[in-house]
Protein backbone atom coordinates (compact mmCIF):
# COMPACT_ATOMS: atom_id res chain seq x y z
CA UNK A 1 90.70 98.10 140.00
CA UNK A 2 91.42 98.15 135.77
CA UNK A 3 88.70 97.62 133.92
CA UNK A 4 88.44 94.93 130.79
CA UNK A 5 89.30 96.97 128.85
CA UNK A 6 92.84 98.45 130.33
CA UNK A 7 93.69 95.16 131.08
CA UNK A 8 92.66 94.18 127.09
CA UNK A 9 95.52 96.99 126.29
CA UNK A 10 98.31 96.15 128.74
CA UNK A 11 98.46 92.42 126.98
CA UNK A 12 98.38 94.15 123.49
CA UNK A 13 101.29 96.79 124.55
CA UNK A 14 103.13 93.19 126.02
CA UNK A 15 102.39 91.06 123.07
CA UNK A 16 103.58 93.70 120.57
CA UNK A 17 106.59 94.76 122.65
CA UNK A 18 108.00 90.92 123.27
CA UNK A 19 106.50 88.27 121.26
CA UNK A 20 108.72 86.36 118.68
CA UNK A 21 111.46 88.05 120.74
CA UNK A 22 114.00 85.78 122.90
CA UNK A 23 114.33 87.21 126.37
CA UNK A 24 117.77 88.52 127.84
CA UNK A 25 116.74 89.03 130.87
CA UNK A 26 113.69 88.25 133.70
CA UNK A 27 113.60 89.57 136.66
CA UNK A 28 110.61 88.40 139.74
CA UNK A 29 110.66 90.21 142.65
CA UNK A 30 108.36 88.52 144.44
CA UNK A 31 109.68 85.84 146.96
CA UNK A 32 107.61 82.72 145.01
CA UNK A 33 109.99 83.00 141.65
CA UNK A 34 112.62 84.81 142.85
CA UNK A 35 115.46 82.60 141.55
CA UNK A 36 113.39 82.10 138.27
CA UNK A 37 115.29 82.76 135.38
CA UNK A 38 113.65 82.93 131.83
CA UNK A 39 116.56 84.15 129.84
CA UNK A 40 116.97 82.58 126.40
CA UNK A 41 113.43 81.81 125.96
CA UNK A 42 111.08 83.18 123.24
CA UNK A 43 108.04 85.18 124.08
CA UNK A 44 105.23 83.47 122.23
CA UNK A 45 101.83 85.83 123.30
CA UNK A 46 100.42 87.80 126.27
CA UNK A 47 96.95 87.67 125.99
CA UNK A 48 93.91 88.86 128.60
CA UNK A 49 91.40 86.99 130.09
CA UNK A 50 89.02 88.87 131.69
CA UNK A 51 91.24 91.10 133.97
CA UNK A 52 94.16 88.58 134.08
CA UNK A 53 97.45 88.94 131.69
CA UNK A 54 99.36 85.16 130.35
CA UNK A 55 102.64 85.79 129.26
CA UNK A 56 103.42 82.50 127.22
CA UNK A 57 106.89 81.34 126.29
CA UNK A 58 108.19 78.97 124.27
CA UNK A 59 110.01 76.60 127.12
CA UNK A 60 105.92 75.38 128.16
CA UNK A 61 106.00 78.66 130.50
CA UNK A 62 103.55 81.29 131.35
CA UNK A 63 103.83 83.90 133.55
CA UNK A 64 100.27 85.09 134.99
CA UNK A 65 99.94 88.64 136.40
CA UNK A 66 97.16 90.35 137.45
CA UNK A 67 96.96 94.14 137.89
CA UNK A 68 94.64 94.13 141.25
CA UNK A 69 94.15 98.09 142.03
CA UNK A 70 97.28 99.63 141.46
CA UNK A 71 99.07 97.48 138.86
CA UNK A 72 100.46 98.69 135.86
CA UNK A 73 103.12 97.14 132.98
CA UNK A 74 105.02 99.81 130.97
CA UNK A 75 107.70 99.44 128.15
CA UNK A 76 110.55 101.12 127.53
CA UNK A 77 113.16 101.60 125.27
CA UNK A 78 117.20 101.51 126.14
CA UNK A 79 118.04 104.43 128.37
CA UNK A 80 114.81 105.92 128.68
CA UNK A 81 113.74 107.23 132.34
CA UNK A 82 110.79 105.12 134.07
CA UNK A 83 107.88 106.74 134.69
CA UNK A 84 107.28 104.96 138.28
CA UNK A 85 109.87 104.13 141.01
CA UNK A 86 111.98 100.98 141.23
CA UNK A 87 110.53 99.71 144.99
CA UNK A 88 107.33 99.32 142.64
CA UNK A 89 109.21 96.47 140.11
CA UNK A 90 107.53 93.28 140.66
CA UNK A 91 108.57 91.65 137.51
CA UNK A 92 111.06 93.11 134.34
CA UNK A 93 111.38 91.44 131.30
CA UNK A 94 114.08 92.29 128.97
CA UNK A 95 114.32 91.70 125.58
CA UNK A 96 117.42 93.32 123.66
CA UNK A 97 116.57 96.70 123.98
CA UNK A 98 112.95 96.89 125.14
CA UNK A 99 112.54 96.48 128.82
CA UNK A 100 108.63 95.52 130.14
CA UNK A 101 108.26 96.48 133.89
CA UNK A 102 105.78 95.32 135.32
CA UNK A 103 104.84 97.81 138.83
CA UNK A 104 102.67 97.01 141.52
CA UNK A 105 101.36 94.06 140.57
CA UNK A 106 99.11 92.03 142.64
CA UNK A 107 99.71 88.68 141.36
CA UNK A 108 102.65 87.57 140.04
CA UNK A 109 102.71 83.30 139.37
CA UNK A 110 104.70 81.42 136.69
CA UNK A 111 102.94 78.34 135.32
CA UNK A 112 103.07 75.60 133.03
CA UNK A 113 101.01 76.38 130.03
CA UNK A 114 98.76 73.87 130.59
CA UNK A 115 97.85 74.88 133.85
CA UNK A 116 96.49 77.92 132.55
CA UNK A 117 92.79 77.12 133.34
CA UNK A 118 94.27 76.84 137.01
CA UNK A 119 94.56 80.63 137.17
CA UNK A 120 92.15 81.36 134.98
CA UNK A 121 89.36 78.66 134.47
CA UNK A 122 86.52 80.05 136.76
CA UNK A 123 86.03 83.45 135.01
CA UNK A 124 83.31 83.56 132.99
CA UNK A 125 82.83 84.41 129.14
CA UNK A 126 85.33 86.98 128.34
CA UNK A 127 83.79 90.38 127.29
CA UNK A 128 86.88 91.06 124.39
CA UNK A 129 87.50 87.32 123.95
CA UNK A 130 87.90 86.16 120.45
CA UNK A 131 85.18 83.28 122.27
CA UNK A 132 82.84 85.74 123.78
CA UNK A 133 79.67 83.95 124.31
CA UNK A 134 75.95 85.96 125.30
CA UNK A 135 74.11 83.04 125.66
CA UNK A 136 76.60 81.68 128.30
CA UNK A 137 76.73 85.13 130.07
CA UNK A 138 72.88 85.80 130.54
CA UNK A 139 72.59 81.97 131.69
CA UNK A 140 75.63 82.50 134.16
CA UNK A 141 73.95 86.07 135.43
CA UNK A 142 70.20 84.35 135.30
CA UNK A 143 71.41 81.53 137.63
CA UNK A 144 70.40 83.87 140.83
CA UNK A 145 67.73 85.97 140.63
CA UNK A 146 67.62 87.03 143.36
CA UNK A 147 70.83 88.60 143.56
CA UNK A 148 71.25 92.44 143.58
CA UNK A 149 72.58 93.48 139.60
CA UNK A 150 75.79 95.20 141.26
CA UNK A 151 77.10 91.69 142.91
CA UNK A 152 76.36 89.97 139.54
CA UNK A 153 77.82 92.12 137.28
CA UNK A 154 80.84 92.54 139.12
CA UNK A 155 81.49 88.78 139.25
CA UNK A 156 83.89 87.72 137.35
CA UNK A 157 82.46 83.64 137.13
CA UNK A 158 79.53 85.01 135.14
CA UNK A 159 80.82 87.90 132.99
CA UNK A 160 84.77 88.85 132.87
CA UNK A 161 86.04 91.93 132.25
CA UNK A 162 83.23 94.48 134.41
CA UNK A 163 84.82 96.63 137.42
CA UNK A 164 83.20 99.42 139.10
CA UNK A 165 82.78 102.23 136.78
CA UNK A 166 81.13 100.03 134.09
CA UNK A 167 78.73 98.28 136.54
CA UNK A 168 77.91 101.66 137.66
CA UNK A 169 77.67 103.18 133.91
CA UNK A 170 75.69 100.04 132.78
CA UNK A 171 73.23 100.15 135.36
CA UNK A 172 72.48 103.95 134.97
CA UNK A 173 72.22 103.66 131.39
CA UNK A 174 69.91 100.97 131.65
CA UNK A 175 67.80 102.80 134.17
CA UNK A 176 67.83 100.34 136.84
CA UNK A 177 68.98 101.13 140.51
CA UNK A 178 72.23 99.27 141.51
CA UNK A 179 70.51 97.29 144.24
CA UNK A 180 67.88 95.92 142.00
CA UNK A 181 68.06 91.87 141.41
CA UNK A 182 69.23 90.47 138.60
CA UNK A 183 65.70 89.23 138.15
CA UNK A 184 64.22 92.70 137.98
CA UNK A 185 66.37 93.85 134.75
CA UNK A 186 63.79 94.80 131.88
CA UNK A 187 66.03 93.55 129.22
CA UNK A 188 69.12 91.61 130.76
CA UNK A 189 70.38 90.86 126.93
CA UNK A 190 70.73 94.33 126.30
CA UNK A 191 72.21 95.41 129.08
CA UNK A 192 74.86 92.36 128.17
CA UNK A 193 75.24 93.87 124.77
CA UNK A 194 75.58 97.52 125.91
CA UNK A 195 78.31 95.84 128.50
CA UNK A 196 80.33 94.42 125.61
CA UNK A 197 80.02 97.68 123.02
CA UNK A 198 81.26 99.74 125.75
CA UNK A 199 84.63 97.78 126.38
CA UNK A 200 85.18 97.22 122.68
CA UNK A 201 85.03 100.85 122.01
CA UNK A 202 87.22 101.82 124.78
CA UNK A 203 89.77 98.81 124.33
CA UNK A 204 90.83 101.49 121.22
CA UNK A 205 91.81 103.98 122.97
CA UNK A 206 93.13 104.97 126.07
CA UNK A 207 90.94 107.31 127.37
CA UNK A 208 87.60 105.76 128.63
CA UNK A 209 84.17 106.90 128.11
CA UNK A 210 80.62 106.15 128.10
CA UNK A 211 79.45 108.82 127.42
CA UNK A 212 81.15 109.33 123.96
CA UNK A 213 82.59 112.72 125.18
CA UNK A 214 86.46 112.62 126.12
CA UNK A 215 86.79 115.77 127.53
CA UNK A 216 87.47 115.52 131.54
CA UNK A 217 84.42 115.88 133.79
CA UNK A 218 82.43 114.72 130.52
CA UNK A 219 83.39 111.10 130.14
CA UNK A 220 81.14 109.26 132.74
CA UNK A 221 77.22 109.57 133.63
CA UNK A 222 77.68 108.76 137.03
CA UNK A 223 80.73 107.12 138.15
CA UNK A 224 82.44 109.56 140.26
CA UNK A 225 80.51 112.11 139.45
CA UNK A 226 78.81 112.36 143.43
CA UNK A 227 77.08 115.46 144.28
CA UNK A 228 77.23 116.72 140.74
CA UNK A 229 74.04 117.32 138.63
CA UNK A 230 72.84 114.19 136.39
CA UNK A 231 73.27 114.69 132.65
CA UNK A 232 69.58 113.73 132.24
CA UNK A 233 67.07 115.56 134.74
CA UNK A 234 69.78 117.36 137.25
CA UNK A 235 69.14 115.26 140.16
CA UNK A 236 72.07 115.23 142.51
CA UNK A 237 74.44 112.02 141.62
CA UNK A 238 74.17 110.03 144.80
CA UNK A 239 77.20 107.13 146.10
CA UNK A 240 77.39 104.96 149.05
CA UNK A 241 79.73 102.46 149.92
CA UNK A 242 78.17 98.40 149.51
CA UNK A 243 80.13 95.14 150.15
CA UNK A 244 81.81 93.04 152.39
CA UNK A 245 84.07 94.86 155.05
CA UNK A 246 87.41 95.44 153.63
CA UNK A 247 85.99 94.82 150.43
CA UNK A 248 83.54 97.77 149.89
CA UNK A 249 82.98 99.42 146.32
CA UNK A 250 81.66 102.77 145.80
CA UNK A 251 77.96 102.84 144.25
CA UNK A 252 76.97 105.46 142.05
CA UNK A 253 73.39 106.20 141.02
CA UNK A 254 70.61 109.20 140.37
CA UNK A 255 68.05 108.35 142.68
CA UNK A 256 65.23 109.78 139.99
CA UNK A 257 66.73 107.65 136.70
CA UNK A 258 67.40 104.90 138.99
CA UNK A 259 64.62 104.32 141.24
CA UNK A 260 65.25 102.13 143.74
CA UNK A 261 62.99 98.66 143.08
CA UNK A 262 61.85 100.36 140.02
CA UNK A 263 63.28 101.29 136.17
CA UNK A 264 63.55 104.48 134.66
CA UNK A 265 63.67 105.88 131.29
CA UNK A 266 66.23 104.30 128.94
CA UNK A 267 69.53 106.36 128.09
């Protein structure tokens, strides 16, 4: 599933490719809107919350979309050859020339404006919100204890924005095993802060890192990176799968920077 900060860039690629522009054409193919018709209204934003995209127009509607795991919105000009097939349109929005298409989408809702918070109100302090707040996030992540770091961090009521290659990044460079409990976390604030740098520095470009290195194979510490040697001490990179059924998540961790109910060195 996109991180933060992909989602962060789709909404800037949508608000600079259709806002203060009237719309020619809208297209949902998805049986809930499919006789919707937006034509002749103006695109006013499309902003992120957390992993979520609102599309606001100036007729009182948004349109919500969210990317889920294979998701994507690209724009293109007049003419020009997409880049994915059309069975994968799930919404196009046409504005004189440029054409937003939005593929794959996993949610695909039109709203009043108002109703926003209906779609969006249980997410938790937004990591590139303009109202990101730390205090609110450590309280929100503090509330359980008890619960292992992975589970909190990738919950998006306490923190929004975190998917599974930061959680697995943040808890490596923190040297805490991925199992631990919240509770357990030396420094919980910094971990929060790291969590934030990390998707502001990547929301500016397009090719994510953690590690500071952009070359492939160099980009991560651990995520993906099973069976190859840790950047810090060599130790084989181990993953398993944790979660509900259906809903498992690949875990990434080295087993002698990570100690399981223990902390080791900082990165």
């Amino acid at each position: 599933m996109p991180e933060g900060d992909t989602v962060f860039r789709a909404a800037r690629l949508l608000d600079r490719a259709l806002s203060g522009r009237v719309l020619t054409r809208s297209d949902f193919r998805v049986p809930q809107h499919a006789t919707a018709d937006l034509s002749g209204s103006t695109v006013t934003a499309t902003l992120s919350r957390g992993k979520h995209l609102l599309t606001r127009t100036d007729t009182g509607f948004t349109i919500h979309t969210h990317l889920k795991m294979e998701g994507a919105w690209q724009v293109y000009r007049a003419g020009e050859r997409w880049r994915r097939p059309v069975s994968q349109v799930r919404l196009l929005l046409e504005a004189g020339g440029t054409t937003a298409v939005g593929f794959s989408l996993g949610v695909v809702e039109l709203m009043r404006t108002p109703l926003e918070h209906e779609a969006v109100g249980h997410l938790g302090p937004d990591l590139l919100g303009p109202d990101w707040d730390e205090t609110e996030a450590l309280t929100r992540l503090g509330a359980d204890p008890d619960r292992e770091l992975t589970a909190a961090l990738l919950d998006q009521r306490n923190l929004a924005g975190i998917g599974n290659m930061y959680c697995a990044e943040l808890c490596f460079i923190s040297g805490v095993h991925p199992t631990a409990p919240v509770g357990e976390v030396p420094d919980l604030p910094r971990l929060v802060r790291r969590a934030q740098l990390m998707l502001e520095q990547n929301a500016e470009r397009a090719t994510q890192s953690t590690t500071g290195n952009l070359r492939p194979r160099e980009r991560m510490w651990v995520y993906r990176r099973d069976k190859s040697a840790c950047r810090r001490c060599g130790t084989p990179i181990r993953v398993a799968m944790r979660g509900e059924p259906g809903r498992e998540r690949a875990m990434y961790w080295c087993p002698t920077c990570q100690p399981e109910r223990g902390v080791g060195t900082d990165a």
